[in-house]
N, C-alpha and C. Protein backbone atom coordinates (compact mmCIF):
# COMPACT_ATOMS: atom_id res chain seq x y z
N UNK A 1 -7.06 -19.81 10.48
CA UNK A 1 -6.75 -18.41 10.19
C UNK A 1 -7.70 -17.93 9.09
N UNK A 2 -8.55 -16.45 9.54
CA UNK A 2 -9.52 -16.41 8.01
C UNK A 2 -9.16 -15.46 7.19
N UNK A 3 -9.39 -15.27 6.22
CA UNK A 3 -8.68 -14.59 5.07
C UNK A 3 -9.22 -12.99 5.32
N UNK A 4 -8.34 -12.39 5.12
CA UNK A 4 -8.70 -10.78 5.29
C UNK A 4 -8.88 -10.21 3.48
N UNK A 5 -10.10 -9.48 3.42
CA UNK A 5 -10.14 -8.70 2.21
C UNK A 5 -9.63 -7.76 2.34
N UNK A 6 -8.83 -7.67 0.99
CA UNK A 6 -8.72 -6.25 1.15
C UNK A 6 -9.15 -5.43 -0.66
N UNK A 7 -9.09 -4.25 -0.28
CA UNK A 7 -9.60 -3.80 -1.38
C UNK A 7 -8.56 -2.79 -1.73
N UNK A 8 -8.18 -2.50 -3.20
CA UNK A 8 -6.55 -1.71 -3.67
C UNK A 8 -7.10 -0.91 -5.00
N UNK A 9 -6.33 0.07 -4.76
CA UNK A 9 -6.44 0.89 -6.30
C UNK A 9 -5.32 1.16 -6.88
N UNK A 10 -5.58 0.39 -8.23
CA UNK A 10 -4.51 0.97 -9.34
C UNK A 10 -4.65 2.17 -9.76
N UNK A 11 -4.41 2.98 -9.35
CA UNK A 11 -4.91 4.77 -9.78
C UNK A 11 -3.80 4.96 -10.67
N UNK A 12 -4.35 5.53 -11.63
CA UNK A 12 -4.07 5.81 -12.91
C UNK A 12 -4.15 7.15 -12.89
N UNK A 13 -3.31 7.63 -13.60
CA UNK A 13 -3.46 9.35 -13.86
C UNK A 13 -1.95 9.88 -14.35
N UNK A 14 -2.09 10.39 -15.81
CA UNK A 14 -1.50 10.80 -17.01
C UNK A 14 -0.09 9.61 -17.19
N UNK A 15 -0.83 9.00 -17.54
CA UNK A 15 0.21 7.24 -17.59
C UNK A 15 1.12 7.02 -16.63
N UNK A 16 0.57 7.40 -15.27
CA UNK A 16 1.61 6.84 -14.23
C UNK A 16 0.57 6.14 -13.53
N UNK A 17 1.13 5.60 -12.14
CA UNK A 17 0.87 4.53 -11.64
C UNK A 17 0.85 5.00 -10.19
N UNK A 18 -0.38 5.05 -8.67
CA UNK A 18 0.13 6.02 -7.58
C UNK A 18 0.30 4.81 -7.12
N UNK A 19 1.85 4.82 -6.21
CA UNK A 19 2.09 4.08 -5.21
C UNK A 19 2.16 4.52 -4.13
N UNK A 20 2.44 3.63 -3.07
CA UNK A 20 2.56 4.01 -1.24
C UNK A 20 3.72 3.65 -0.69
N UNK A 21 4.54 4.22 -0.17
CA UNK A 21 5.53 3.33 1.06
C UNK A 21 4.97 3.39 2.48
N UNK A 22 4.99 2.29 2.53
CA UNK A 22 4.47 1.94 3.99
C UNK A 22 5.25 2.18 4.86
N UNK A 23 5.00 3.00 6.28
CA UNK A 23 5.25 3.28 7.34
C UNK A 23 6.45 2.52 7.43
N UNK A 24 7.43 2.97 8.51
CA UNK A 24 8.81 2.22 8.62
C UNK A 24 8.22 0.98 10.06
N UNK A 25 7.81 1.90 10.99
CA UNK A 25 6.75 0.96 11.91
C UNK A 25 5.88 -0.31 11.58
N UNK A 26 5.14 0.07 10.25
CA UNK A 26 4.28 -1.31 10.02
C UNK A 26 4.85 -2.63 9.50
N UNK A 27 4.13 -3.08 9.64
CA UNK A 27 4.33 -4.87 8.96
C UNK A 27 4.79 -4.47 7.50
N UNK A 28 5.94 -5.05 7.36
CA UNK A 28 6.48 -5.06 5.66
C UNK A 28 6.76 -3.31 5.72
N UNK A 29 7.30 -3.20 7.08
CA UNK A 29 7.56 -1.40 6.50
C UNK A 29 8.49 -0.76 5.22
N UNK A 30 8.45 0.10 4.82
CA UNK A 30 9.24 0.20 3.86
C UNK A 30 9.29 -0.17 2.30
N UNK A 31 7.93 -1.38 2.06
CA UNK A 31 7.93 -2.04 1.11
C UNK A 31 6.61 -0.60 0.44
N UNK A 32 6.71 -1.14 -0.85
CA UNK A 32 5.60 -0.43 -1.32
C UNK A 32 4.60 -0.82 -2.27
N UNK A 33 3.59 0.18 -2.03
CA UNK A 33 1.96 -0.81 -2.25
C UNK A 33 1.08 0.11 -2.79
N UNK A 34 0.60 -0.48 -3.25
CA UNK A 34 -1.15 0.10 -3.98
C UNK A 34 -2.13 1.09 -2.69
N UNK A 35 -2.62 1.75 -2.92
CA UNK A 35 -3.69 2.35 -1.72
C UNK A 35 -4.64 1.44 -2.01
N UNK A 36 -4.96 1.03 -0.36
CA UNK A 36 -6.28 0.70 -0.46
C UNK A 36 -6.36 0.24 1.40
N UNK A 37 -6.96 -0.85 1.71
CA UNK A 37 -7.20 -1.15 3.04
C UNK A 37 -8.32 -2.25 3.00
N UNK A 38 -8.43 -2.94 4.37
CA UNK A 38 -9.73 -4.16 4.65
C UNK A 38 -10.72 -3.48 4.41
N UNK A 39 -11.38 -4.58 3.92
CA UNK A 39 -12.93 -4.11 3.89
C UNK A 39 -13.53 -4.73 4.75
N UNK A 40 -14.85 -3.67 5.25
CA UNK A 40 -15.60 -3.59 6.70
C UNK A 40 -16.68 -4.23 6.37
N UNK A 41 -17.28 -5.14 7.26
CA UNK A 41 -18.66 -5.44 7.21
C UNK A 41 -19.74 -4.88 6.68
N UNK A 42 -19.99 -5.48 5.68
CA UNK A 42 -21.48 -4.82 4.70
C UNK A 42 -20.80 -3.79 3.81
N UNK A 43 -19.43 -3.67 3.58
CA UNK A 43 -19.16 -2.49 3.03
C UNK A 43 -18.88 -3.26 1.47
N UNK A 44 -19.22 -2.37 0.47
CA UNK A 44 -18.81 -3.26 -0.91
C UNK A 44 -17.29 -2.44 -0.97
N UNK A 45 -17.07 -3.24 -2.14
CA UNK A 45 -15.58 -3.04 -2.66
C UNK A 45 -15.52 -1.51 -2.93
N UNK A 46 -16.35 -0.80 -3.90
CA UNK A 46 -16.34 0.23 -3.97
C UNK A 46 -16.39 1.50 -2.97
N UNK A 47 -17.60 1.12 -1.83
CA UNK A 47 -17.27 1.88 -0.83
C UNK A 47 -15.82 1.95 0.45
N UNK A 48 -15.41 0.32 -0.22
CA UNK A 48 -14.49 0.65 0.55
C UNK A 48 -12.76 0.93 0.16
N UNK A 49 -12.58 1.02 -1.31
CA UNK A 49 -12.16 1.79 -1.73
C UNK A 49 -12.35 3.36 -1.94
N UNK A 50 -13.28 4.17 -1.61
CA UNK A 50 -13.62 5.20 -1.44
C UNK A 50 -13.12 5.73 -0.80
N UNK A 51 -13.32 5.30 0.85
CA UNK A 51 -13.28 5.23 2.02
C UNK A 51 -12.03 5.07 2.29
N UNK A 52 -11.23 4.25 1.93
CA UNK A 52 -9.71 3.86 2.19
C UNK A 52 -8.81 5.14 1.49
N UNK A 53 -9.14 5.39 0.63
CA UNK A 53 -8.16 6.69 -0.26
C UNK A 53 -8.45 7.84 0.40
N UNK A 54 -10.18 8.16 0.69
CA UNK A 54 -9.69 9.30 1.23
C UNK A 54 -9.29 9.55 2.39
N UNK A 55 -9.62 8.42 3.44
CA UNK A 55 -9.18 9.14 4.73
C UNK A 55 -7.29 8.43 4.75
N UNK A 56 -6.62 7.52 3.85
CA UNK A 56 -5.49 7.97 3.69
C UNK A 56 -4.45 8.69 2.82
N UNK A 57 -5.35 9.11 1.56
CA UNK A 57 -4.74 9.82 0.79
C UNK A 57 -5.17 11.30 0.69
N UNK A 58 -6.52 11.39 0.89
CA UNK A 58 -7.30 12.45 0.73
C UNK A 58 -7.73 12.87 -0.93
N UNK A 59 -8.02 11.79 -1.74
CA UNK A 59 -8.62 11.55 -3.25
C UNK A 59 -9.59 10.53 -3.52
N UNK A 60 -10.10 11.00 -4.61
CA UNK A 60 -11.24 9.97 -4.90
C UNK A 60 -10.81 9.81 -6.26
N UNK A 61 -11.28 8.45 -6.60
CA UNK A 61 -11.04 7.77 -8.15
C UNK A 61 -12.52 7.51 -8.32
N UNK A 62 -12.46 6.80 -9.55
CA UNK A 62 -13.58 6.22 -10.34
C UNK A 62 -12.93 4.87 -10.47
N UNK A 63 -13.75 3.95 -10.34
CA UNK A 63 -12.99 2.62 -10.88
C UNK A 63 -13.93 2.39 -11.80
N UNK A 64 -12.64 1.82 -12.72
CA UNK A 64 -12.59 1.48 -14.22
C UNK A 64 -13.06 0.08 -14.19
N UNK A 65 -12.27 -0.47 -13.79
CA UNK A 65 -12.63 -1.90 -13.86
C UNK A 65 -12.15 -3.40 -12.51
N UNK A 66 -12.61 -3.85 -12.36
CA UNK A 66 -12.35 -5.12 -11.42
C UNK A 66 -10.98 -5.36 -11.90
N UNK A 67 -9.87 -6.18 -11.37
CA UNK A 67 -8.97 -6.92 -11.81
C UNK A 67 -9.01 -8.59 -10.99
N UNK A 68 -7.85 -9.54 -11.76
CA UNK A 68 -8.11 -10.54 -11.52
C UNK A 68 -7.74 -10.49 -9.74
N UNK A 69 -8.78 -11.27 -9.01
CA UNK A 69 -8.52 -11.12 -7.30
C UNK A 69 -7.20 -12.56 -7.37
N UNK A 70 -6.74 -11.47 -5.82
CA UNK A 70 -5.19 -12.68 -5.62
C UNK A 70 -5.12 -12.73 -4.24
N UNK A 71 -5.03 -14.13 -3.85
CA UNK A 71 -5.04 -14.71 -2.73
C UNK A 71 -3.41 -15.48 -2.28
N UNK A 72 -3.12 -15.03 -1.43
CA UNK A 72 -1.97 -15.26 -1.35
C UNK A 72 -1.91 -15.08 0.45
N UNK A 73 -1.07 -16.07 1.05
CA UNK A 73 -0.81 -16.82 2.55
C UNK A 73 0.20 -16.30 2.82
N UNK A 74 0.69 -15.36 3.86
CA UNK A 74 1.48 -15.45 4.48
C UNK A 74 1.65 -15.92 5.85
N UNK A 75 2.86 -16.34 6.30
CA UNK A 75 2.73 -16.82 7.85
C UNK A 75 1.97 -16.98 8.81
N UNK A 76 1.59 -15.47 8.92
CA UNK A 76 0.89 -14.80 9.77
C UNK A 76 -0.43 -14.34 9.54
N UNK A 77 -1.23 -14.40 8.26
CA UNK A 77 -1.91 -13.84 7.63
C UNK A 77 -2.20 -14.34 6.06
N UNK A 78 -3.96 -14.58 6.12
CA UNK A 78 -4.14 -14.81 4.69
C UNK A 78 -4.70 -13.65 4.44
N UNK A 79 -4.16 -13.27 2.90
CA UNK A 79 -4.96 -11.97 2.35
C UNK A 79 -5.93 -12.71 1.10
N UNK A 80 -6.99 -11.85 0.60
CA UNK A 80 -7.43 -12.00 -0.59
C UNK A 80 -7.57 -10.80 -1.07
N UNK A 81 -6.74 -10.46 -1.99
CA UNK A 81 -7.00 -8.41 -2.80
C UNK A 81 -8.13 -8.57 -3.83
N UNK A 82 -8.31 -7.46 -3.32
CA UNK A 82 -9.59 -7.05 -4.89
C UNK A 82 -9.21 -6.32 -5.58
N UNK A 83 -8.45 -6.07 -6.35
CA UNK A 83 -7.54 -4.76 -7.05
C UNK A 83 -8.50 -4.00 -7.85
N UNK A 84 -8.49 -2.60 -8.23
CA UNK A 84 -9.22 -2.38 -9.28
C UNK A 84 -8.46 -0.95 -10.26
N UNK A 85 -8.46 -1.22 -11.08
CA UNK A 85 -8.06 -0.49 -12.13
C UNK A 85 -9.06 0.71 -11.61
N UNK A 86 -8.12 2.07 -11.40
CA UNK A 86 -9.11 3.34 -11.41
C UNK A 86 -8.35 4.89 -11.63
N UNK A 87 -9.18 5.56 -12.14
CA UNK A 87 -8.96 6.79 -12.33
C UNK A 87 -9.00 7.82 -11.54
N UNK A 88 -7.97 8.53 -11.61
CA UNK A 88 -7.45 9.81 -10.53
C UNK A 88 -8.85 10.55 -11.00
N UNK A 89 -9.39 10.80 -10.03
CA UNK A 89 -10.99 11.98 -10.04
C UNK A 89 -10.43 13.42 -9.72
N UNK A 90 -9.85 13.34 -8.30
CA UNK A 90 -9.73 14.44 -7.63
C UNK A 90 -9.22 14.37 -6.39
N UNK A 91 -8.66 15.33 -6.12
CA UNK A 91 -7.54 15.81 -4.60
C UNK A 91 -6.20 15.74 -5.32
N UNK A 92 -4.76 15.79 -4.29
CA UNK A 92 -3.87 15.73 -4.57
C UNK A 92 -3.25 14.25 -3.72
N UNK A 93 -2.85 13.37 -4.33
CA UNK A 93 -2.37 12.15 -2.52
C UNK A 93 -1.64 12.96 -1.78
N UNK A 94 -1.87 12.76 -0.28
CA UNK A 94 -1.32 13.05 0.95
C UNK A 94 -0.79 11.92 1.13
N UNK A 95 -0.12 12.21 1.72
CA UNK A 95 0.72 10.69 2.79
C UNK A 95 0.20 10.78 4.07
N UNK A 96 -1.20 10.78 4.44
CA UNK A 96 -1.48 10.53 5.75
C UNK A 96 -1.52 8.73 6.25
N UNK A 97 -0.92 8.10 6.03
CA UNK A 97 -0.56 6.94 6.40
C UNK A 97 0.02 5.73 5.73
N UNK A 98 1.13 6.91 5.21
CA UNK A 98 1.89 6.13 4.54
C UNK A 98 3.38 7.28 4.46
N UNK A 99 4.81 6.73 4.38
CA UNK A 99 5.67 7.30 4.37
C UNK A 99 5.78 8.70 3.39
N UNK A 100 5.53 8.35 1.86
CA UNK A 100 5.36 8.65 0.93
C UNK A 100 4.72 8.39 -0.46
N UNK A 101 4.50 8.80 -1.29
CA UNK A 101 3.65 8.43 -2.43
C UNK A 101 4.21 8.89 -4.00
N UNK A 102 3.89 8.27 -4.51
CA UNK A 102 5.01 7.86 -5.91
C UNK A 102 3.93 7.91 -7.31
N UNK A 103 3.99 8.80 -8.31
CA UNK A 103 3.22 8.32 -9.35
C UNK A 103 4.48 7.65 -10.28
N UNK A 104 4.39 6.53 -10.52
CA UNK A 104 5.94 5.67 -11.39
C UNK A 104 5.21 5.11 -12.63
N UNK A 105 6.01 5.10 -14.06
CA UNK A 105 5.79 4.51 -14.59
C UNK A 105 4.87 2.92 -14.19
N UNK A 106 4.08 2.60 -15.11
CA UNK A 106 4.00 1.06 -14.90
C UNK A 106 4.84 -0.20 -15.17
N UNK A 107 5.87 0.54 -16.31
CA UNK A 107 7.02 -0.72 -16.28
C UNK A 107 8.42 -0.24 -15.33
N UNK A 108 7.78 0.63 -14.94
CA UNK A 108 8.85 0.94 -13.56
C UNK A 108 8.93 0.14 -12.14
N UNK A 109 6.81 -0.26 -11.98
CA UNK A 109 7.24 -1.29 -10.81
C UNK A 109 7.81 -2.21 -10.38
N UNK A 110 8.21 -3.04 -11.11
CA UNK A 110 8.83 -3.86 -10.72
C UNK A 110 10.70 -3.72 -10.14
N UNK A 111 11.09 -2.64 -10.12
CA UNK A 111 12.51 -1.81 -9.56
C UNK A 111 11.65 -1.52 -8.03
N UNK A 112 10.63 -1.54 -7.77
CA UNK A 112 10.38 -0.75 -6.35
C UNK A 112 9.82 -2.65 -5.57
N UNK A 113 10.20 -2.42 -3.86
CA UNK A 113 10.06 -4.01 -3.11
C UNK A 113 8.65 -3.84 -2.77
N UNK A 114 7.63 -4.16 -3.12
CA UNK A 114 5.85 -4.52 -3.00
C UNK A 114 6.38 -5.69 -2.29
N UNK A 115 5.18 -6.12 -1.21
CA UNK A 115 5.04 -7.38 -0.76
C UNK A 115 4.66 -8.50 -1.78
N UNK A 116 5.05 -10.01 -1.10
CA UNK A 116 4.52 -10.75 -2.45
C UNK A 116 3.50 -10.89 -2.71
N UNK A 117 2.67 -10.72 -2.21
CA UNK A 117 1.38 -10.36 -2.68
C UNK A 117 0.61 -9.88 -3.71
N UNK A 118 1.22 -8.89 -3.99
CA UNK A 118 1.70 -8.11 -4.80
C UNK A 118 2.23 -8.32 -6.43
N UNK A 119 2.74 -9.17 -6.02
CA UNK A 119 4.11 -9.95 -7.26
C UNK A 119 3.06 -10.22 -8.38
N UNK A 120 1.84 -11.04 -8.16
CA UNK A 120 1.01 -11.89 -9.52
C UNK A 120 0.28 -10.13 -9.97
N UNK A 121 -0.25 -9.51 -9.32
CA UNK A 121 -1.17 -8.19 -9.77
C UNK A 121 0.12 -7.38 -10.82
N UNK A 122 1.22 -6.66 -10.04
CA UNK A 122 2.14 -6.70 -11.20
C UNK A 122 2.66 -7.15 -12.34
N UNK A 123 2.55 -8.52 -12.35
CA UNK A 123 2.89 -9.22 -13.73
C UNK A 123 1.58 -8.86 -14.58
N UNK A 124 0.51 -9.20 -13.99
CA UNK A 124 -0.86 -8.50 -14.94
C UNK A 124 -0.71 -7.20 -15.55
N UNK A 125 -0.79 -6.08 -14.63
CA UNK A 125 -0.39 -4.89 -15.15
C UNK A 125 0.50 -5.11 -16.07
N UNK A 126 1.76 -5.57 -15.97
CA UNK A 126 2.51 -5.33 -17.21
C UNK A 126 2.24 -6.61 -18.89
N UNK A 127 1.39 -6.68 -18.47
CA UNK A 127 1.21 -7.75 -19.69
C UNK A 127 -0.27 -6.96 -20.32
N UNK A 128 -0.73 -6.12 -19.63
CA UNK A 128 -2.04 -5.28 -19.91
C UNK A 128 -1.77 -4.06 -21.21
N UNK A 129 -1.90 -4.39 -22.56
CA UNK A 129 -2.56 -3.38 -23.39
C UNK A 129 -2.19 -1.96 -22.79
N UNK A 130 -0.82 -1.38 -23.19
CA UNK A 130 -0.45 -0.26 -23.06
C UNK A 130 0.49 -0.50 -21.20
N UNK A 131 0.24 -1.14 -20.80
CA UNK A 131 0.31 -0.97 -19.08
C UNK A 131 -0.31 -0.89 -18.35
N UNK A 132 -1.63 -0.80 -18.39
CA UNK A 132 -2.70 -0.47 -17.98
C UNK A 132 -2.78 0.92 -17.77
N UNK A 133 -1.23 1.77 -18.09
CA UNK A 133 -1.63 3.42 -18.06
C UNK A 133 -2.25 3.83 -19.06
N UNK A 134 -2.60 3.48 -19.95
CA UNK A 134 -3.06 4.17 -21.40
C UNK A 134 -4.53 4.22 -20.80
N UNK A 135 -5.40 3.89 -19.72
CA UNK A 135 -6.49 4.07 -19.53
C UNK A 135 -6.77 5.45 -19.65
């Protein structure tokens, strides 16, 4: 089984945190997650964070910074995330492929069900110098 990248944004903007609920249809529906999506052949992290927000959120960030990558197996599927700390640029989030969208505190995530995947990038954030919202 080969590991799927994916690439995620911590979007930041006026000390909140944007989240996603995933489709009731998809895998882990209902749970909620970072924007972002696989990355495509030849595509870097950045373009494909670009690329992933706007055609499902309809915004662009700046990323701030890399975070630590997390690899984590499920059943069915290995992931490896590239998370990156980034800043709200511009648009408003849409929910074009996703239920809804959430700006939450950062010591609020952990009250909302993220896949486990998920679980180690959260504990970072909250051990991060302000929350990582003070960016």
């Amino acid at each position: 089984m080969n590991r799927i990248d994916v690439v995620i944004g911590v979007v930041v903007r006026d000390r909140k945190v944007l989240i996603c609920q995933r489709c009731a249809q998809d895998r882990l529906g209902g749970y909620w997650e970072f924007p972002g999506g696989k990355q495509e052949p030849g595509e870097s992290h950045q373009q494909c964070l670009a690329r992933e927000l706007a055609e499902e959120l309809q915004i662009q960030v700046r990323a701030i910074e890399p975070l630590r990558i997390i690899e984590h197996d499920y059943p069915d599927v290995r992931v490896r995330l590239h998370p990156y700390l980034c800043e709200h640029a511009e648009g408003e989030p849409t929910p074009l492929a996703c239920q809804q969208v959430l700006w939450v505190a950062p010591a609020d995530l952990p009250t909302y069900r993220f896949p486990p995947a998920n679980d180690q990038l959260i504990r970072d954030l909250l051990s991060l110098p302000g929350h990582a919202a003070d960016e």
